[in-house]
Protein backbone atom coordinates (compact mmCIF):
# COMPACT_ATOMS: atom_id res chain seq x y z
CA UNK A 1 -185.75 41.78 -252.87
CA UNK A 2 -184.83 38.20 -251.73
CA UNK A 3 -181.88 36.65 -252.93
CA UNK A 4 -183.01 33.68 -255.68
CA UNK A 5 -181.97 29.95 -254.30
CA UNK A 6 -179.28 28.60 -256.42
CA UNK A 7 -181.04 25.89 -259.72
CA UNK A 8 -180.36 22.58 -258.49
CA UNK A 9 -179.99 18.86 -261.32
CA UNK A 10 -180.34 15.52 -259.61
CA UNK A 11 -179.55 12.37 -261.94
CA UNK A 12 -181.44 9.30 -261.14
CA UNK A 13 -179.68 6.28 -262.98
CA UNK A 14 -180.11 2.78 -264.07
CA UNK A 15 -176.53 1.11 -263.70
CA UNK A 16 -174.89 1.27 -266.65
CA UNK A 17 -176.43 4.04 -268.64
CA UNK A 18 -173.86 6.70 -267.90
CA UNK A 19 -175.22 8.54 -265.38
CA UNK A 20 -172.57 9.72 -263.20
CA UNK A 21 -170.86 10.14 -266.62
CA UNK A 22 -173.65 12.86 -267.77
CA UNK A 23 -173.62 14.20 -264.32
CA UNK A 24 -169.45 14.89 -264.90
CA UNK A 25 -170.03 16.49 -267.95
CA UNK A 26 -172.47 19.04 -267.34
CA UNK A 27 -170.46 19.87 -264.45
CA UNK A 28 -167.91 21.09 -266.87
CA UNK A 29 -170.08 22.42 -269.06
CA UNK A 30 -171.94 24.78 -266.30
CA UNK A 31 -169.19 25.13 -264.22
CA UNK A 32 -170.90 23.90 -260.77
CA UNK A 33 -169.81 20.77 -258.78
CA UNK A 34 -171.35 17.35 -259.23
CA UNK A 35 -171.93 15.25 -256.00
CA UNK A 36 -172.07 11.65 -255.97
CA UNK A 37 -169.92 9.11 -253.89
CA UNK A 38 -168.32 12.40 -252.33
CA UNK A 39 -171.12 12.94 -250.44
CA UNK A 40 -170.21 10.09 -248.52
CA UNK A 41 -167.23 11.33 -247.35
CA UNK A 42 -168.67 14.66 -246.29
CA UNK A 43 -171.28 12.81 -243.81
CA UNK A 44 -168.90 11.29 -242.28
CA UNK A 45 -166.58 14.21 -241.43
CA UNK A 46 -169.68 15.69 -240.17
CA UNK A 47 -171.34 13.24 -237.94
CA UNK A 48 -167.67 11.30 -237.28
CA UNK A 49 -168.90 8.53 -237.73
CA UNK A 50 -166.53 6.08 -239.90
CA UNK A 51 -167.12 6.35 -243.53
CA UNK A 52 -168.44 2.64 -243.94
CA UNK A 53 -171.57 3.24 -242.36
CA UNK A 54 -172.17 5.25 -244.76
CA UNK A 55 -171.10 3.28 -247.20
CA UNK A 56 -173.64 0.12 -245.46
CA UNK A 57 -176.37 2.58 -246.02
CA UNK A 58 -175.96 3.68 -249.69
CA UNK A 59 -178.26 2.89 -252.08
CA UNK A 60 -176.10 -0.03 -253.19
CA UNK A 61 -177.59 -2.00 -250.02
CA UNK A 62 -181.21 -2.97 -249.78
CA UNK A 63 -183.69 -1.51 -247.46
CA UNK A 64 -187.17 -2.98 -247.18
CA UNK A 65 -189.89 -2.76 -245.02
CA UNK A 66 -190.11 -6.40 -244.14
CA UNK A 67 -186.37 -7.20 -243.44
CA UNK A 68 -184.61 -9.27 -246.28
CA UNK A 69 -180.98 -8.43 -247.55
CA UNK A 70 -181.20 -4.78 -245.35
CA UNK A 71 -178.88 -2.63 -243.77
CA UNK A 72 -179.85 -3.76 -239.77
CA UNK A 73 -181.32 -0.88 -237.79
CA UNK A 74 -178.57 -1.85 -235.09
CA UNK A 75 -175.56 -2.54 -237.21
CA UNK A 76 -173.95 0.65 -237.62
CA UNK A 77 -170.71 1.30 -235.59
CA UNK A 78 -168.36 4.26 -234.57
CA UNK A 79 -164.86 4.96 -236.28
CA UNK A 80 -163.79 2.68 -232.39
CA UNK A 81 -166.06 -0.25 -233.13
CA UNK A 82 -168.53 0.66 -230.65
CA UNK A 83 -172.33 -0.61 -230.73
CA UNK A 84 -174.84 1.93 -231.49
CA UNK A 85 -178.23 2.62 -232.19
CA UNK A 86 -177.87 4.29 -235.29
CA UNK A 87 -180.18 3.38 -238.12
CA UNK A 88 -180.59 3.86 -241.54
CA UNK A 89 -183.07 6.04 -241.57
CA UNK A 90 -181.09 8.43 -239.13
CA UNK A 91 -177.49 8.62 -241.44
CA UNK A 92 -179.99 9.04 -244.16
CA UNK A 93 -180.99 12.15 -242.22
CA UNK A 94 -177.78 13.01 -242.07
CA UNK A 95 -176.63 12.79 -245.41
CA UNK A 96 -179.96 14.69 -246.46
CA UNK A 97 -179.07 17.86 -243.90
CA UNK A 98 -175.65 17.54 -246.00
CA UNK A 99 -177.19 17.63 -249.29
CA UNK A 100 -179.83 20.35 -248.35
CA UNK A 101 -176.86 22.55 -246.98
CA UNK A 102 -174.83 22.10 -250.47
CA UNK A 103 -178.34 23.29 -251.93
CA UNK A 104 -178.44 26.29 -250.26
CA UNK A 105 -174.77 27.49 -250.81
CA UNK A 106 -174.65 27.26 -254.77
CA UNK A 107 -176.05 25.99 -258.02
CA UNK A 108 -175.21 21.93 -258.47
CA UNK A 109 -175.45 18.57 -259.25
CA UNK A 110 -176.41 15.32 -257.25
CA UNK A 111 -175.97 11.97 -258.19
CA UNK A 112 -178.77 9.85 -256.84
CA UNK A 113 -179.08 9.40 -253.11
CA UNK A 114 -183.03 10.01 -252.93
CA UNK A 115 -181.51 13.81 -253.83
CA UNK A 116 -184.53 14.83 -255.84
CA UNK A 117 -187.22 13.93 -252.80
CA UNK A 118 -184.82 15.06 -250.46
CA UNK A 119 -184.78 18.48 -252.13
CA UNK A 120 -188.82 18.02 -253.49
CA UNK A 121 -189.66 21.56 -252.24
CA UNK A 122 -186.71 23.32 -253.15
CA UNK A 123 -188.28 25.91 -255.79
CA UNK A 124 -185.30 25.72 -258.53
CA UNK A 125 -185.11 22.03 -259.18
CA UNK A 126 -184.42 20.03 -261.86
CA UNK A 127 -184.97 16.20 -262.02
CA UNK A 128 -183.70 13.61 -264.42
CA UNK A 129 -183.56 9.86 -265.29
CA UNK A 130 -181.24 8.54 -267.37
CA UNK A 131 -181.71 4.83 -268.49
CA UNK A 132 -179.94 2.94 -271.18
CA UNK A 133 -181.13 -0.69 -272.95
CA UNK A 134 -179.92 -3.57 -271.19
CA UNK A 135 -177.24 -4.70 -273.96
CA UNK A 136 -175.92 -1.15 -274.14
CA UNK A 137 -175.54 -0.82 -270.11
CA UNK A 138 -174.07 -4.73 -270.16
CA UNK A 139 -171.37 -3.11 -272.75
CA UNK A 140 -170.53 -0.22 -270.62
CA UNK A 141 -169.62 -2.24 -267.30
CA UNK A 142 -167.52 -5.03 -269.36
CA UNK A 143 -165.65 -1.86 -270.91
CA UNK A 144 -165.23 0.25 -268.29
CA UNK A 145 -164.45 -3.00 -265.58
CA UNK A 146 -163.29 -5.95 -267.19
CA UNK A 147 -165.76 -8.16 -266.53
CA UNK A 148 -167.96 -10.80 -268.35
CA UNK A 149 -171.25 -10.31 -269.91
CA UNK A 150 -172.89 -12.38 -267.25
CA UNK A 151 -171.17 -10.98 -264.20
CA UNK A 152 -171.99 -7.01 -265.78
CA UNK A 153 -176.15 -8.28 -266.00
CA UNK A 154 -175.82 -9.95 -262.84
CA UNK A 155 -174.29 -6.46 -261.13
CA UNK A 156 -177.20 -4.91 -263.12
CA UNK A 157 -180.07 -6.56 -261.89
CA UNK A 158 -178.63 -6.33 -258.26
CA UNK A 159 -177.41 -2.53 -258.36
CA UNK A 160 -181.13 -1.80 -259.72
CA UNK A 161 -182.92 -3.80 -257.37
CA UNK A 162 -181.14 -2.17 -254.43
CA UNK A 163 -181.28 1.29 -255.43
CA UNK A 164 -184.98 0.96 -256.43
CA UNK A 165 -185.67 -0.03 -252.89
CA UNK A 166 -183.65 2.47 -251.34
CA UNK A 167 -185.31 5.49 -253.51
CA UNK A 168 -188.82 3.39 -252.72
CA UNK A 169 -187.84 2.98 -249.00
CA UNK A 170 -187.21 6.84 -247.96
CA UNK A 171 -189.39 8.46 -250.15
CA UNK A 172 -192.40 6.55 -251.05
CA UNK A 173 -192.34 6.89 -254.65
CA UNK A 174 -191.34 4.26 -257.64
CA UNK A 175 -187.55 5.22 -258.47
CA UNK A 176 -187.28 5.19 -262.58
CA UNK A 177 -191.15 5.65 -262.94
CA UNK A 178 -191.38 8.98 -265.11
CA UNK A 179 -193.90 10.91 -262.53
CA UNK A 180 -190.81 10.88 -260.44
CA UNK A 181 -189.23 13.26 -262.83
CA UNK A 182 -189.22 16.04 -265.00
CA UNK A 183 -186.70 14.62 -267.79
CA UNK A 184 -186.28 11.21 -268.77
CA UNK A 185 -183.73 10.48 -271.52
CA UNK A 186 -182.18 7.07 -272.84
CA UNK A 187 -178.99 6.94 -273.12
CA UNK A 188 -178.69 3.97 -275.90
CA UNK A 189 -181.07 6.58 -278.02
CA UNK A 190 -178.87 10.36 -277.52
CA UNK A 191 -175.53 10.20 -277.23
CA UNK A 192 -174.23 11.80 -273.49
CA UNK A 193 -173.59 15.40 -275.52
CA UNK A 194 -177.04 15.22 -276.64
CA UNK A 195 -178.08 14.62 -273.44
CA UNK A 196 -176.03 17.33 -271.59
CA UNK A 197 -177.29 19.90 -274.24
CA UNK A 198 -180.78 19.24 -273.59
CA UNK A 199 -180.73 19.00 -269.56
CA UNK A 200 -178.67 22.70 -270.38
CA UNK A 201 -181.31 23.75 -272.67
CA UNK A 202 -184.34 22.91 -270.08
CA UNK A 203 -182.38 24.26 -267.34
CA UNK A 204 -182.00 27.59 -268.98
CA UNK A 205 -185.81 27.70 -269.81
CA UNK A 206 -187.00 26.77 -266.18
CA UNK A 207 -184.17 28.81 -264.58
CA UNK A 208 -183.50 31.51 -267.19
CA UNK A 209 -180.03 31.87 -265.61
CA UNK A 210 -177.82 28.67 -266.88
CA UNK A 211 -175.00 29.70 -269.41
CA UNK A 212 -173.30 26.34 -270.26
CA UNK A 213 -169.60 26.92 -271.12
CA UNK A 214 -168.27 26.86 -274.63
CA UNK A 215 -167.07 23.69 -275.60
């Protein structure tokens, strides 16, 4: 009998709506490792390549297909400063080979990152969105940054922009629209407990295996 591939959660997020914060907690709560910025590091120490190309080709940078504010096809560099050819579309490759790998070894979590196309035939996959209204997500940055109103919806409307065309760049589909997924929840409408105990609960009903920890 084959072994069974380890349930996979991927958290698409609007900026602001506590997505890396839901992606924590049900870390804790299932016991299996989240991956967000880390995965960053891990491409790096794999490829050797210096960790801010990565960092240039995140989905906080714009990618387009007609040029605009875009990470250059010819701007990435070695940990020495040498010129390459390295594009975006190639450490995205890389990343992805890191994320599939992860996918493989055990059950987790990934934080953006294209992660659910990356992973869109992986047969134990779970895909959410979690967005939050615009007042509520302004809140959360001046809180958690200590900055003003107008500087939180300006880092909004940017950090959404970019990420939208990163997810629309690599894998042809609208990032946020609900097709994309298989849970959407809003985060200004269930609190982050209520939203952790139903991505458990639907977990545990498409995986039959999840057994969240007791709080």
């Amino acid at each position: 009998m084959a072994d069974i591939q380890p349930y996979i959660i991927t958290i698409g997020r609007q900026l602001g709506s506590g997505g890396k914060q839901a992606g924590v907690l049900l870390s804790g709560r299932l016991g299996i490792p989240c991956y967000d910025k880390e995965l960053i590091q891990m491409a790096s120490k794999e490829s050797g390549l210096c960790p801010d190309v990565f960092e240039q080709a995140d989905e906080r940078h714009r990618f387009s297909m007609f040029g605009g504010e875009i990470f250059s096809s010819r701007s990435s560099y070695f940990g020495n400063g040498r010129q390459n050819l390295l594009g975006g579309e190639t450490l995205f490759k890389i990343q992805s080979d890191i994320i599939r790998n992860l996918a493989e070894q055990s059950p987790c979590i990934f934080v953006g990152r294209c992660a659910d196309y990356i992973l869109r035939e992986h047969p134990r996959l779970l895909r959410i969105f979690i967005s939050a209204e615009m007042t509520d997500r302004i809140r959360r940055l001046t809180d958690d940054l200590g900055i003003s109103e107008k500087e939180a919806r300006t880092r909004i409307e940017q950090t959404d922009r970019k990420r939208a065309d990163y997810y629309n760049f690599f894998s042809n589909k609208t990032w946020g629209a609900a097709k994309s997924y298989d849970l959407c929840m809003n985060s200004s409408v269930f609190t982050m407990d209520e939203i952790a105990d139903a991505v458990c609960s639907f977990a545990t009903r498409r995986f039959g295996a999840v057994t969240p920890r007791p709080q």
